[in-house]
Each structure stands twice: as structure tokens, then as C-alpha cells.
C-alpha atoms as a PDB file:
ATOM      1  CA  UNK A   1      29.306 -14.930  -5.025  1.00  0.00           C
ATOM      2  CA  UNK A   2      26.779 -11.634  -5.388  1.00  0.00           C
ATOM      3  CA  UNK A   3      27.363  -9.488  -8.005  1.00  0.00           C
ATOM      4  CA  UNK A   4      26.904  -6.159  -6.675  1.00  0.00           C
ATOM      5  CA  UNK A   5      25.232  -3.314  -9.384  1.00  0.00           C
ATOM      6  CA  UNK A   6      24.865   0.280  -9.167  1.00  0.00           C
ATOM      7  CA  UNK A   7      21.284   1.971  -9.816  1.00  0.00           C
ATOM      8  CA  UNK A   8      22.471   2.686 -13.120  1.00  0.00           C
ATOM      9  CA  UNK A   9      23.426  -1.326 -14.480  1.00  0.00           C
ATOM     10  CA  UNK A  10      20.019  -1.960 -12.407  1.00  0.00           C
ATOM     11  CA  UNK A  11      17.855   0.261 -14.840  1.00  0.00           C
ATOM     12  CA  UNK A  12      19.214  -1.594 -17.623  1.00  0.00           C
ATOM     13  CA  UNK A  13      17.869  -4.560 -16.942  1.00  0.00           C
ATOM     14  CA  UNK A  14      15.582  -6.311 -19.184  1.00  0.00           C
ATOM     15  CA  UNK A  15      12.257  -6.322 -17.787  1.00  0.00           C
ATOM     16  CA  UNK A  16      10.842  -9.813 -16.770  1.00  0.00           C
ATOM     17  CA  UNK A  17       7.953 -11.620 -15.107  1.00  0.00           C
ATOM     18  CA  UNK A  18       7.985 -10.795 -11.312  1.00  0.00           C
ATOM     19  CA  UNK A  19       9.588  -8.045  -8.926  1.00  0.00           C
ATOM     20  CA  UNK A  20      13.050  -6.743  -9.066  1.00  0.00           C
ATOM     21  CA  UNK A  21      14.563  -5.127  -6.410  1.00  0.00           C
ATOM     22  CA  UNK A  22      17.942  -3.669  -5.551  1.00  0.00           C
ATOM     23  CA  UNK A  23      19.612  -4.067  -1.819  1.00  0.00           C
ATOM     24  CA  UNK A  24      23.428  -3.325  -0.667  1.00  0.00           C
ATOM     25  CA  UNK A  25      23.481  -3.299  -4.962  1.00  0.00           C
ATOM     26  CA  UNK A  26      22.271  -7.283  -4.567  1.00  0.00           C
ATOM     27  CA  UNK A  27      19.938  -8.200  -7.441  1.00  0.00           C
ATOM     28  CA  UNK A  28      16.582  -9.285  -5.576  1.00  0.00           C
ATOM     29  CA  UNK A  29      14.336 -11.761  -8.239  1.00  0.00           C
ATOM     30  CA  UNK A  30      10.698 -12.012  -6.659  1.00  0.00           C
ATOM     31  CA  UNK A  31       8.274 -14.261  -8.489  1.00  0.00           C
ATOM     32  CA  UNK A  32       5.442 -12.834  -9.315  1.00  0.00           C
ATOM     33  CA  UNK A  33       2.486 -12.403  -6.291  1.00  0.00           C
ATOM     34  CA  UNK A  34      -0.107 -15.188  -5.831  1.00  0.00           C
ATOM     35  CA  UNK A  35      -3.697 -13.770  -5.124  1.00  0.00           C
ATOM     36  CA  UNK A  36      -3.734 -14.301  -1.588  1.00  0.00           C
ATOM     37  CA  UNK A  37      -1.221 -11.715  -1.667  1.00  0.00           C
ATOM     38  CA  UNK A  38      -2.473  -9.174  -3.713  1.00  0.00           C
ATOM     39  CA  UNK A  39      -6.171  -9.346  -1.983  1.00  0.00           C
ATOM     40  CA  UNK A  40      -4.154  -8.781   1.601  1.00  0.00           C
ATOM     41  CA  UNK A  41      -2.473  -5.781  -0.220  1.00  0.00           C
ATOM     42  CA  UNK A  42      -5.764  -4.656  -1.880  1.00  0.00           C
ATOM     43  CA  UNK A  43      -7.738  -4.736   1.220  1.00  0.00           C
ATOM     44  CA  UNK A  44      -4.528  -2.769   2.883  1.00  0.00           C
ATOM     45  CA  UNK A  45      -4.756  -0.264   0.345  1.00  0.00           C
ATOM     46  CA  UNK A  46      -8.500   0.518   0.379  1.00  0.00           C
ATOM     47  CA  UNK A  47      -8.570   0.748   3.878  1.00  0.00           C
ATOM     48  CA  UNK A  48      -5.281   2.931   4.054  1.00  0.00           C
ATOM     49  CA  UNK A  49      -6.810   5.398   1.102  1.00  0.00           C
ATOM     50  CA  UNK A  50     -10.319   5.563   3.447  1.00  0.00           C
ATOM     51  CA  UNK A  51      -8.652   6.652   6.779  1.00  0.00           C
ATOM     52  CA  UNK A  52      -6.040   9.059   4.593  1.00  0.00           C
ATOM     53  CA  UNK A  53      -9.199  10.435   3.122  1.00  0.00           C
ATOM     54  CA  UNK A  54     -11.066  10.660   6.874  1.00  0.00           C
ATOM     55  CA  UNK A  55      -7.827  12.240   8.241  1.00  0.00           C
ATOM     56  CA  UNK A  56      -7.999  15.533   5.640  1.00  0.00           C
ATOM     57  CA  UNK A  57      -4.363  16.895   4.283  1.00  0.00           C
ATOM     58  CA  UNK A  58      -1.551  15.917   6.005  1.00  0.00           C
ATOM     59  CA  UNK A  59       1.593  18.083   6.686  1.00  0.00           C
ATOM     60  CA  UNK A  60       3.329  14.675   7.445  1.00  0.00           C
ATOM     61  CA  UNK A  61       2.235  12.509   4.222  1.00  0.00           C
ATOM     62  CA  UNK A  62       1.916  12.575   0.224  1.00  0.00           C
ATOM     63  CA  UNK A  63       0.331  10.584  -1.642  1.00  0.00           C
ATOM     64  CA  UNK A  64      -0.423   6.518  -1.291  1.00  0.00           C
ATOM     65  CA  UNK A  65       1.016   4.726  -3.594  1.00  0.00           C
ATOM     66  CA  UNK A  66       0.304   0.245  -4.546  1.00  0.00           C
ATOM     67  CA  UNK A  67       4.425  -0.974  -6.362  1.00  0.00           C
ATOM     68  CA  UNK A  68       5.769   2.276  -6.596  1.00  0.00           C
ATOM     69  CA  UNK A  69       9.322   2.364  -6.784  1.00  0.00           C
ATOM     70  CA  UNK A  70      11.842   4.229  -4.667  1.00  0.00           C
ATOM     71  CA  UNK A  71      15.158   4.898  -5.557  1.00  0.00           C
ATOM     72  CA  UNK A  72      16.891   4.919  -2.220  1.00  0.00           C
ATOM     73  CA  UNK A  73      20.096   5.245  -3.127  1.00  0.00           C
ATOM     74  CA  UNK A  74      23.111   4.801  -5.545  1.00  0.00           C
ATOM     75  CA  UNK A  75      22.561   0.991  -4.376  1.00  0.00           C
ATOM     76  CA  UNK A  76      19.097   0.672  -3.442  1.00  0.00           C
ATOM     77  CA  UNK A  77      15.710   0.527  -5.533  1.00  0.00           C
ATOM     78  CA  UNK A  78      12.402  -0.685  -3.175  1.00  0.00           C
ATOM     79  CA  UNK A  79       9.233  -1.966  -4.621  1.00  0.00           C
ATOM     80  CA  UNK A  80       6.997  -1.848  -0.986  1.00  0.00           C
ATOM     81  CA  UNK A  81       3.391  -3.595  -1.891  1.00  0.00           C
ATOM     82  CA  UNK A  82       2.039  -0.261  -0.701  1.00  0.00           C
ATOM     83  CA  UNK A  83       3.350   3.160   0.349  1.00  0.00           C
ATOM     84  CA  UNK A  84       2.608   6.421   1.655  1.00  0.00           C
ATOM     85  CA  UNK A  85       5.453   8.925  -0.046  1.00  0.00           C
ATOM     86  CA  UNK A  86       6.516  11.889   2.781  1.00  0.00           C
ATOM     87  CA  UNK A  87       4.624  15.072   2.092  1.00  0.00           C
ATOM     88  CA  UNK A  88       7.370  16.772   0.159  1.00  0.00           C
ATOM     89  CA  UNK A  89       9.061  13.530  -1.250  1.00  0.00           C
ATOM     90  CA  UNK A  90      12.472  14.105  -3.434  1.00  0.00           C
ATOM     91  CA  UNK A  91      11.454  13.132  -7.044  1.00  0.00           C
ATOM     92  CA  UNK A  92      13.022  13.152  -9.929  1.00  0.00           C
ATOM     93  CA  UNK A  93      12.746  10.364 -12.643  1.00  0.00           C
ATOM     94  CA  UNK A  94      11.556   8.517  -9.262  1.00  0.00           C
ATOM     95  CA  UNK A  95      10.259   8.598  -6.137  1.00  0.00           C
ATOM     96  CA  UNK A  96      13.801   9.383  -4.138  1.00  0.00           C
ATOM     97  CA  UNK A  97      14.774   8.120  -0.857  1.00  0.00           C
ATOM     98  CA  UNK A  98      12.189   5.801   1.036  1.00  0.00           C
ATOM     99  CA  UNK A  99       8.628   6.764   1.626  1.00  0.00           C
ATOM    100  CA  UNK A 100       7.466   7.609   4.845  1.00  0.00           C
ATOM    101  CA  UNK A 101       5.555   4.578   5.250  1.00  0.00           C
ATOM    102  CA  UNK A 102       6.302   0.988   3.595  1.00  0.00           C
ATOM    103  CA  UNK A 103       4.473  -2.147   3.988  1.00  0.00           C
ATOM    104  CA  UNK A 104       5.826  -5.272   2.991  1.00  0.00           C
ATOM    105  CA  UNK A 105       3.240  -8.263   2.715  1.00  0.00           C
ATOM    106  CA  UNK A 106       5.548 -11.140   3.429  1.00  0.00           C
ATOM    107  CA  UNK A 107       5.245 -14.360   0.932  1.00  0.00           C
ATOM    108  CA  UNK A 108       7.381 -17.438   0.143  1.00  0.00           C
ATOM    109  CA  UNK A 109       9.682 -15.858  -1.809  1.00  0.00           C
ATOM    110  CA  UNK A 110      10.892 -13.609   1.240  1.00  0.00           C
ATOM    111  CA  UNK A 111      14.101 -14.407   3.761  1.00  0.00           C
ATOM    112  CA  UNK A 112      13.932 -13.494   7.024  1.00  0.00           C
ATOM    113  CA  UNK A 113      17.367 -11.867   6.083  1.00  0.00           C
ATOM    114  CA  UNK A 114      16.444  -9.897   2.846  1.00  0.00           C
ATOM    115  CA  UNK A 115      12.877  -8.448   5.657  1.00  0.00           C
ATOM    116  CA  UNK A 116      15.590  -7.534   7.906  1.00  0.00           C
ATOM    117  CA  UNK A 117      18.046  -5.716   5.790  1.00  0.00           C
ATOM    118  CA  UNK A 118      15.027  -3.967   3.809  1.00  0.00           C
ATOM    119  CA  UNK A 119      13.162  -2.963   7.425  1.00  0.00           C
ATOM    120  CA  UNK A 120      16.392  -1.579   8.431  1.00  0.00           C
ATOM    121  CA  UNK A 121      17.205   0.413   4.648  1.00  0.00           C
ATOM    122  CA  UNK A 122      14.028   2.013   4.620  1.00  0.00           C
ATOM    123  CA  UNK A 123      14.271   3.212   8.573  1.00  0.00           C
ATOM    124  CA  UNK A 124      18.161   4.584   7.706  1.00  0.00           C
ATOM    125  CA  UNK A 125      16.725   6.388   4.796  1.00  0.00           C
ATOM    126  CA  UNK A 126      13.965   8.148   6.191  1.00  0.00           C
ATOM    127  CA  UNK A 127      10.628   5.877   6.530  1.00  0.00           C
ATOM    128  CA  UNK A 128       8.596   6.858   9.657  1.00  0.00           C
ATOM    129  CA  UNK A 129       6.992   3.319   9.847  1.00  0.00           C
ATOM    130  CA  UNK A 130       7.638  -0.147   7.880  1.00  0.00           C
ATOM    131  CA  UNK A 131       4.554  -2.853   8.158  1.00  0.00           C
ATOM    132  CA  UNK A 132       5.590  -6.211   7.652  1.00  0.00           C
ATOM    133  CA  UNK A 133       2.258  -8.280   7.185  1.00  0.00           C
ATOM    134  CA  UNK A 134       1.885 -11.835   8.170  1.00  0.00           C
ATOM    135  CA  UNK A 135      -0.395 -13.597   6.352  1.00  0.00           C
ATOM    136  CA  UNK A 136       0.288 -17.267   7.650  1.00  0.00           C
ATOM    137  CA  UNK A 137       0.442 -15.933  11.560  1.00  0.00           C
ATOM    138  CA  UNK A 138      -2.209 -13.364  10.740  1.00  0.00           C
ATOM    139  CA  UNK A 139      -0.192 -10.149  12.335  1.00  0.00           C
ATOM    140  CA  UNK A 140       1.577  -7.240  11.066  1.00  0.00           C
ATOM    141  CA  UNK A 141       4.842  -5.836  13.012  1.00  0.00           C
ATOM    142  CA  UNK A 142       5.596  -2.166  12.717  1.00  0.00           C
ATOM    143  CA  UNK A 143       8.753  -1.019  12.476  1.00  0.00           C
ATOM    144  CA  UNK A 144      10.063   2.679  14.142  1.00  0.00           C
ATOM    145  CA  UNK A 145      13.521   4.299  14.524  1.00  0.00           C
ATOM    146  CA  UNK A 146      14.210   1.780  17.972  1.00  0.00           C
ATOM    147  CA  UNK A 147      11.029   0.197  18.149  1.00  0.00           C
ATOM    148  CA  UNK A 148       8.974  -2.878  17.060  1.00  0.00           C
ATOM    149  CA  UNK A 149       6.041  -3.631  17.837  1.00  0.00           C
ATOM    150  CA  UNK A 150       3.557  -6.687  16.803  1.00  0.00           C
ATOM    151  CA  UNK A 151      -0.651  -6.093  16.142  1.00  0.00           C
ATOM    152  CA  UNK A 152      -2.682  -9.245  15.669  1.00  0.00           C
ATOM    153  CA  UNK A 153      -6.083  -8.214  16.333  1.00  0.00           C
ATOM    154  CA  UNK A 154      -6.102  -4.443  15.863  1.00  0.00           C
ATOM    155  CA  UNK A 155      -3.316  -2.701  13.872  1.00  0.00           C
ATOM    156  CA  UNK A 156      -3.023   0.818  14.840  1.00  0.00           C
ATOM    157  CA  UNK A 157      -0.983   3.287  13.374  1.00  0.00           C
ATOM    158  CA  UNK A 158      -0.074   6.813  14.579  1.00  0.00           C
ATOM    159  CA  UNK A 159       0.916   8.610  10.544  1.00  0.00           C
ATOM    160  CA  UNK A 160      -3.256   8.874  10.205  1.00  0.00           C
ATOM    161  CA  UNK A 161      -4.794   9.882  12.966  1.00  0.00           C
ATOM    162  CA  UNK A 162      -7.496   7.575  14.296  1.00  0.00           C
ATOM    163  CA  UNK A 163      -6.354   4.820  12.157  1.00  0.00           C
ATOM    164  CA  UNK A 164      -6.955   1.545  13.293  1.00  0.00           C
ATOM    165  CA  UNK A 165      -7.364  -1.392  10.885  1.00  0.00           C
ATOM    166  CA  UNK A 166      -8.947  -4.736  11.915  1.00  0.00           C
ATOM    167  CA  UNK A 167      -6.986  -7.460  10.895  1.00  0.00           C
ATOM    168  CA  UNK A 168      -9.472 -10.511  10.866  1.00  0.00           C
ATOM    169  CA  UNK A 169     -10.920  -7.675   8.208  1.00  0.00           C
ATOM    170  CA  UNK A 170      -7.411  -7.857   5.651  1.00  0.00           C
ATOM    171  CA  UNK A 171      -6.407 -11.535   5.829  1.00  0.00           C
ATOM    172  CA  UNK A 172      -8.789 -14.283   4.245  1.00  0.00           C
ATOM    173  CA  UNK A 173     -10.145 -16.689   6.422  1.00  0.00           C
ATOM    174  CA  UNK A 174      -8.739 -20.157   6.699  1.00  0.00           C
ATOM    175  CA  UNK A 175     -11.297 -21.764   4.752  1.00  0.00           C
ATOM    176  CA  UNK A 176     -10.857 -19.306   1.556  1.00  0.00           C
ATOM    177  CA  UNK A 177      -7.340 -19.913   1.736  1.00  0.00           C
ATOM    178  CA  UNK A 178      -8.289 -23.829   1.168  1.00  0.00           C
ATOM    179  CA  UNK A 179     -10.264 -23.792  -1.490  1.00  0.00           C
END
């Protein structure tokens, strides 16, 4: 049986090791990320901030965030690995609602269910685009409003113009990941 929490028994909660997250007001434990996982989402970043920075102000898009926290709602808090807030994103304490764009780098500790539900929160809240980033299969899918669509050699992305990301670039090659 869950036990469902409001945002409010959620910000209580004793901070610990890891990522906590709040879905449907489901308590989400994440261990902390290995380092395959936080290169993929440093390289993501870096090349998200360069194109952002090529592309000049944006009517669309704020500012790019690495962990920040959204509160979505009275029974939703998201952690995306990275973000890119809307131009004119609701803030108070937090970041309110969901960004425009979340990416998700997927790793062990991540259902197939708790992707789905989360792709599908941040798209009924507002988010433009959700990456969710493959390492193992070495693709990303992107998430719209009625569409999905999977990249594995090229990921482009319409938010920044021009940008276009290769992906043999983001995930380590199959020998780092060995040794």
C-alpha cells in the first residue's frame, strides 16, 4: 500500500542521501547517480547552455537549470537532471509548474512506469518537450503534446533554434563504460 503525501508532509521530510521526488503524492526514493550518469547529464548541459547562448534571448525560454526542483502541483515535486524553466516561469519559494523543457537521463533505479507517469505529468502541466536519455541503447526520445519521437544519431530539438546535439558526442563509449 502507497502512502499518498501532500507537497506540504513532502517538504518535511528529512533530507537523505539520493533524490526525492513526489508523483500522484507517491514518495519516489532515487539512489544517488553513478558517474556515468552525471557525465551524460554534464555533457547535456554544456552543450544545451552553448546552443541557448548561440540562439540569443528567447521569448519562449528562461533560464537552464542542472536538479532544480519544480513544484508541479499540490501532489507533485520533479527533480529533471536538467531543465530549461519557460520564459516567465511561476515562482515562488520554487520553480512552479513544470519547466518548459525536462530531460530525464534514465538509470537503474527508474521503472518504465514511474518514466511514463512523469513524461505524461510534466506534458499535462505545461512542458513543451521531455528528453528521456538512453544511455544503455544510446538514444534519447522526445516527448510533445501527441508525439514521440526517438534520435539515436542526431538529437534535434526545435525550443533552440539550430540545435542539434550529436549523440555518439554525450554518451561514453563502450570501452570507458568497462573500465
Amino acid at each position: 500500500m502507497t502512502t499518498v503525501l501532500s507537497f506540504a508532509e513532502f517538504e518535511q521530510l528529512p533530507t537523505e542521501p539520493g533524490k526525492l521526488e513526489l508523483l500522484d503524492g507517491e514518495l519516489i526514493r532515487m539512489p544517488a547517480a553513478k558517474l556515468i550518469h552525471l557525465e551524460i547529464v554534464h555533457q547535456l548541459w554544456a552543450l544545451l547552455r552553448v546552443a541557448m547562448d548561440a540562439a540569443g534571448p528567447s521569448t519562449q525560454l528562461g533560464t537552464l537549470y542542472m536538479e532544480a526542483g519544480y513544484k508541479i502541483s499540490t501532489q507533485a515535486w520533479l527533480q529533471p537532471d536538467i531543465s530549461i524553466a519557460h520564459a516567465n516561469q511561476p515562482r515562488a519559494e520554487y520553480l512552479e509548474q513544470a519547466p518548459a523543457l525536462a530531460v530525464e537521463v534514465i538509470s537503474e533505479a527508474n521503472t518504465a512506469e514511474a518514466m511514463d507517469r512523469k513524461v505524461k505529468t510534466y506534458l499535462a502541466h505545461g512542458c513543451i518537450e521531455v528528453w528521456v536519455v538512453y544511455p544503455k541503447t544510446r538514444c534519447v526520445w522526445v516527448f510533445q503534446e501527441g508525439h514521440a519521437e526517438e534520435f539515436r544519431r542526431v538529437l534535434r530539438c526545435t525550443l533552440v533554434d539550430g540545435l542539434q546535439i550529436d549523440l555518439d558526442g554525450v554518451f561514453p563509449s563502450a570501452q570507458s563504460r568497462t573500465s
